[in-house]
N, C-alpha and C. Protein backbone atom coordinates (compact mmCIF):
# COMPACT_ATOMS: atom_id res chain seq x y z
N UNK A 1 -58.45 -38.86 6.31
CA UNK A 1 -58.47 -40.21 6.82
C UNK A 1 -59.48 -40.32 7.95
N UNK A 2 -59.54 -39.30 8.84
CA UNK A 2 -60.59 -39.33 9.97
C UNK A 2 -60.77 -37.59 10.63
N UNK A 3 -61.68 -37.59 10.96
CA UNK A 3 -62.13 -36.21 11.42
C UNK A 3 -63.36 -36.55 12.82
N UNK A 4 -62.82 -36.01 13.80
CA UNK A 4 -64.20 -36.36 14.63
C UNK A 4 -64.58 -34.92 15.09
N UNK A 5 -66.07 -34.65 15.50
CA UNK A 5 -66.58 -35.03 14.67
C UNK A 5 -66.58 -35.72 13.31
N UNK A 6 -67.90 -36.52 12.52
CA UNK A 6 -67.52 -36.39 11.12
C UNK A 6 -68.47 -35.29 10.59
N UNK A 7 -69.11 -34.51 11.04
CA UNK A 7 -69.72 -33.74 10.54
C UNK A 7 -69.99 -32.10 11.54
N UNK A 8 -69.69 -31.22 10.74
CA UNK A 8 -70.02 -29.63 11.51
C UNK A 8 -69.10 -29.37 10.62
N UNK A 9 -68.85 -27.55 11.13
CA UNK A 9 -68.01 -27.13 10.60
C UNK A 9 -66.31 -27.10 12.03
N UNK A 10 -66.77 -27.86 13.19
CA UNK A 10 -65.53 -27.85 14.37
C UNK A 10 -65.59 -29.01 14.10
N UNK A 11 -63.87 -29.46 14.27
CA UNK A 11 -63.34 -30.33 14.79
C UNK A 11 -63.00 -30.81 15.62
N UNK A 12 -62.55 -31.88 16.74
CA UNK A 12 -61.39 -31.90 17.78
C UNK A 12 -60.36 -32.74 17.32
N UNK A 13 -60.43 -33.74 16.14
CA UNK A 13 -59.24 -34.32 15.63
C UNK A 13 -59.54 -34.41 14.16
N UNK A 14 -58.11 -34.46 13.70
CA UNK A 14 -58.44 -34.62 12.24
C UNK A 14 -57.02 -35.12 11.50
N UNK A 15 -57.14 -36.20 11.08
CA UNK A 15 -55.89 -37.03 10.73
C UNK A 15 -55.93 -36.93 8.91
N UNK A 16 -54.87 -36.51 8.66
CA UNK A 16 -55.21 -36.27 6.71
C UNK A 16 -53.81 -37.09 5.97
N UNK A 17 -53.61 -37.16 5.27
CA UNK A 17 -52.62 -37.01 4.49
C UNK A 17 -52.33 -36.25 2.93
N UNK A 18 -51.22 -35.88 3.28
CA UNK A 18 -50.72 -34.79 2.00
C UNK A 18 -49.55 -34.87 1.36
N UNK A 19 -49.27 -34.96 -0.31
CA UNK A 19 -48.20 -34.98 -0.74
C UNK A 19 -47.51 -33.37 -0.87
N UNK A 20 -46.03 -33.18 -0.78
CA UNK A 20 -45.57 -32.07 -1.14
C UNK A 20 -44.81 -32.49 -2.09
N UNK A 21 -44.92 -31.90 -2.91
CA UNK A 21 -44.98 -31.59 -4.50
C UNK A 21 -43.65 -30.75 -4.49
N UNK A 22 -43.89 -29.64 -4.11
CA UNK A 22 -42.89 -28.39 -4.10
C UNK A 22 -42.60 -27.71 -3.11
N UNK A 23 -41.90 -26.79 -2.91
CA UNK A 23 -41.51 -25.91 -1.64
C UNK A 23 -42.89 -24.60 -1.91
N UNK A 24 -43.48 -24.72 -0.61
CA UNK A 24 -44.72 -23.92 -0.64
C UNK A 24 -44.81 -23.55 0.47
N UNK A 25 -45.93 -22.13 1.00
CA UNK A 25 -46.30 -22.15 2.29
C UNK A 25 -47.42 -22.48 2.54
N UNK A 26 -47.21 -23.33 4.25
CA UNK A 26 -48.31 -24.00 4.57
C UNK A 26 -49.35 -23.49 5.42
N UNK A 27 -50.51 -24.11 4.79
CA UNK A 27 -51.71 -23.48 5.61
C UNK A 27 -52.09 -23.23 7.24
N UNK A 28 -52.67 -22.03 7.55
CA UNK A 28 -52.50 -22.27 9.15
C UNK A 28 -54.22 -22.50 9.46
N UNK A 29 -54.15 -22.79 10.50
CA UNK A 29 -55.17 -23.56 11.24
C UNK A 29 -55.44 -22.78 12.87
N UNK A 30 -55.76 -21.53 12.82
CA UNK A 30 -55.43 -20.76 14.17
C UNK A 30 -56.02 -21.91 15.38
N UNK A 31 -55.36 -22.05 16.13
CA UNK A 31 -55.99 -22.51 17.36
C UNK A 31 -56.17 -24.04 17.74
N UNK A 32 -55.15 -24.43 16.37
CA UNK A 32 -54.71 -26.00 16.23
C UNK A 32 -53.48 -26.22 16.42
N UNK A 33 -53.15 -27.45 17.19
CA UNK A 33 -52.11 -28.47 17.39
C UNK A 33 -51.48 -28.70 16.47
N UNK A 34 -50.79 -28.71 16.02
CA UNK A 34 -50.41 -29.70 14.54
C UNK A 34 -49.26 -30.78 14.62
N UNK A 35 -49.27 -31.59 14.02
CA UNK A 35 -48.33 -32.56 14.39
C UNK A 35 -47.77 -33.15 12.78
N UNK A 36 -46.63 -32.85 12.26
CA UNK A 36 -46.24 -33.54 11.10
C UNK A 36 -45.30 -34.42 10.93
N UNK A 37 -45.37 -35.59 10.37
CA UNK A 37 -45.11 -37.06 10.64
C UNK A 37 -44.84 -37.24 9.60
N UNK A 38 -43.29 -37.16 8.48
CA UNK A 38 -42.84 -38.17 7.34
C UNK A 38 -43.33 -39.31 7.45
N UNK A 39 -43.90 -39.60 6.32
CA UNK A 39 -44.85 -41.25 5.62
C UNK A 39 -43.60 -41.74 4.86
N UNK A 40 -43.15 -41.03 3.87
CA UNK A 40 -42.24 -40.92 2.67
C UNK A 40 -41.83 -40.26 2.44
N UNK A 41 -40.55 -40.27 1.46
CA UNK A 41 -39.09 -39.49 0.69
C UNK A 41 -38.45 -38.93 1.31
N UNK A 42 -37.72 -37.89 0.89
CA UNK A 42 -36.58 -37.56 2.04
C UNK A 42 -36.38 -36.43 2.72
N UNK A 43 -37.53 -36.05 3.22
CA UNK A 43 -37.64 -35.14 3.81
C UNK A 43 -38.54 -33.70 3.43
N UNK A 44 -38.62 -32.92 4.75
CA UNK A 44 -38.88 -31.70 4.61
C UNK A 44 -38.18 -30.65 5.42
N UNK A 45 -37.86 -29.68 5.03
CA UNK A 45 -37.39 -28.10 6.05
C UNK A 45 -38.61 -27.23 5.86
N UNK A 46 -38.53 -27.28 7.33
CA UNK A 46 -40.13 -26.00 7.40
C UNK A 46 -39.39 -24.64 8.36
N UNK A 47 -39.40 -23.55 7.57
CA UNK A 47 -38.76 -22.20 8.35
C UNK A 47 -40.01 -21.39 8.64
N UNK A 48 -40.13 -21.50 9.87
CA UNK A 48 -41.11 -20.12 10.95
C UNK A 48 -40.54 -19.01 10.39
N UNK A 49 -41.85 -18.33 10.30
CA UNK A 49 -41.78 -16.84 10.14
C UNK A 49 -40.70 -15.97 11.42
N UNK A 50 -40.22 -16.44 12.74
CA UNK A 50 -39.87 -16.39 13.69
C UNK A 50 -38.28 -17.05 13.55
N UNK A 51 -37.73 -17.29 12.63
CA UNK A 51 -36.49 -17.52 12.00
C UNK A 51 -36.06 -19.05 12.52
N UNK A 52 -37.10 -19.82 13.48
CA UNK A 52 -36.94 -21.39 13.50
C UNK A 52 -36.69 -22.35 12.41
N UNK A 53 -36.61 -23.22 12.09
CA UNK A 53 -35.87 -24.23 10.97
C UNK A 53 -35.92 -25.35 11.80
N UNK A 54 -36.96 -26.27 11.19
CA UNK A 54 -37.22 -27.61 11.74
C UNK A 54 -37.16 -28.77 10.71
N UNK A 55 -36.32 -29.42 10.85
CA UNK A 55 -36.66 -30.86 9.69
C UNK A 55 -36.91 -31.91 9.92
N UNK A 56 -37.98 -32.25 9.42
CA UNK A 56 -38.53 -33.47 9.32
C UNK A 56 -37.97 -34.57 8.18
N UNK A 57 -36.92 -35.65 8.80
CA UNK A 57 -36.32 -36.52 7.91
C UNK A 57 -36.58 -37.90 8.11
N UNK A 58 -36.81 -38.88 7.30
CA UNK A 58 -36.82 -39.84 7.62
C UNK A 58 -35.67 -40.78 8.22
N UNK A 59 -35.94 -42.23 9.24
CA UNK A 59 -37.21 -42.35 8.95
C UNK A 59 -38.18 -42.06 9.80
N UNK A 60 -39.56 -41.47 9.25
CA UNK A 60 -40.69 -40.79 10.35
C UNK A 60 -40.24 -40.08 11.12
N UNK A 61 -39.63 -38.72 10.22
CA UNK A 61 -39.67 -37.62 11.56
C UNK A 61 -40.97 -36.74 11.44
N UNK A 62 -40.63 -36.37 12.66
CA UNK A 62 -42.17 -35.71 12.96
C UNK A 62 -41.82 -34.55 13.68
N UNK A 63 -42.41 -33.45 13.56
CA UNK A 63 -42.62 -31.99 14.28
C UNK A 63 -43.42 -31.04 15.26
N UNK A 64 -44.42 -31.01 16.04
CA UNK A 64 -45.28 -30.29 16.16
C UNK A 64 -45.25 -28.53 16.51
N UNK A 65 -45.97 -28.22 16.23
CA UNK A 65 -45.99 -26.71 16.08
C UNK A 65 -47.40 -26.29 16.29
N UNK A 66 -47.78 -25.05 16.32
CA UNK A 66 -49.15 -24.43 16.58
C UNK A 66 -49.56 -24.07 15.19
N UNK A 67 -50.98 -23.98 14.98
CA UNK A 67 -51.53 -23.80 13.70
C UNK A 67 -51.29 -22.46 12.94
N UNK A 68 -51.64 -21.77 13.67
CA UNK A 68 -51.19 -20.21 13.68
C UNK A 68 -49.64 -19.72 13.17
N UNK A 69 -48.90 -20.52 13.16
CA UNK A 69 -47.72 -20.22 13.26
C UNK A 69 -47.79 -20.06 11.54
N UNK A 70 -46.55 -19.10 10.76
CA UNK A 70 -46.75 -19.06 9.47
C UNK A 70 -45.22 -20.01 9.18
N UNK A 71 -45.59 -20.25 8.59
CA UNK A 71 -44.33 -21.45 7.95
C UNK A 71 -44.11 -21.75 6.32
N UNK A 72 -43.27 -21.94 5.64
CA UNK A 72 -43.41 -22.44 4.66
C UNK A 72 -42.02 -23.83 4.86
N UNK A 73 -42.37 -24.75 3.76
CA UNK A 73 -42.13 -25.73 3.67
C UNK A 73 -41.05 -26.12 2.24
N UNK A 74 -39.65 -26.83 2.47
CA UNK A 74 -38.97 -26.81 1.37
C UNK A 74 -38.64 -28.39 1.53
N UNK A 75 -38.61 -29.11 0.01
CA UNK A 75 -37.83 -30.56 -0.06
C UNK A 75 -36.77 -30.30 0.66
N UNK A 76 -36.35 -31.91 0.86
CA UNK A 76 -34.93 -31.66 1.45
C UNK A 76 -34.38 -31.87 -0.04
N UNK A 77 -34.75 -32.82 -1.17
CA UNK A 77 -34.30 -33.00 -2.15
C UNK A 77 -34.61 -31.93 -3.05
């Protein structure tokens, strides 16, 4: 949706959107902020490699965490 720069290979912001499909693990981003914000459906559980458990439920929940961090991601449905 936006990236500023819009061009290099660095960023300092970068706003995307993504569907989850399935329970997967999510990509890390060393040395990034991350911030995840339900748009739609009913949710997500994201478990840290570090035995944390965070859910993001609607409506518009949101999380932030460090990029680095390893996580994977499960429906709530």
């Amino acid at each position: 949706i936006l990236r500023l720069p819009a061009e290099g290979d660095d960023w300092a912001l970068r706003l995307s959107v993504a569907e989850i499909e399935q329970d997967a693990a999510f990509s890390a981003f060393p040395g990034v902020e991350r911030e995840l914000v339900l748009l739609q459906g009913n949710g997500v559980r994201l478990r840290f490699d570090d035995g944390r458990v965070a859910e993001v439920l609607p409506p518009h929940g949101r999380v932030r965490f460090a990029g680095e961090e390893t996580l994977h991601g499960e429906l709530v449905d």
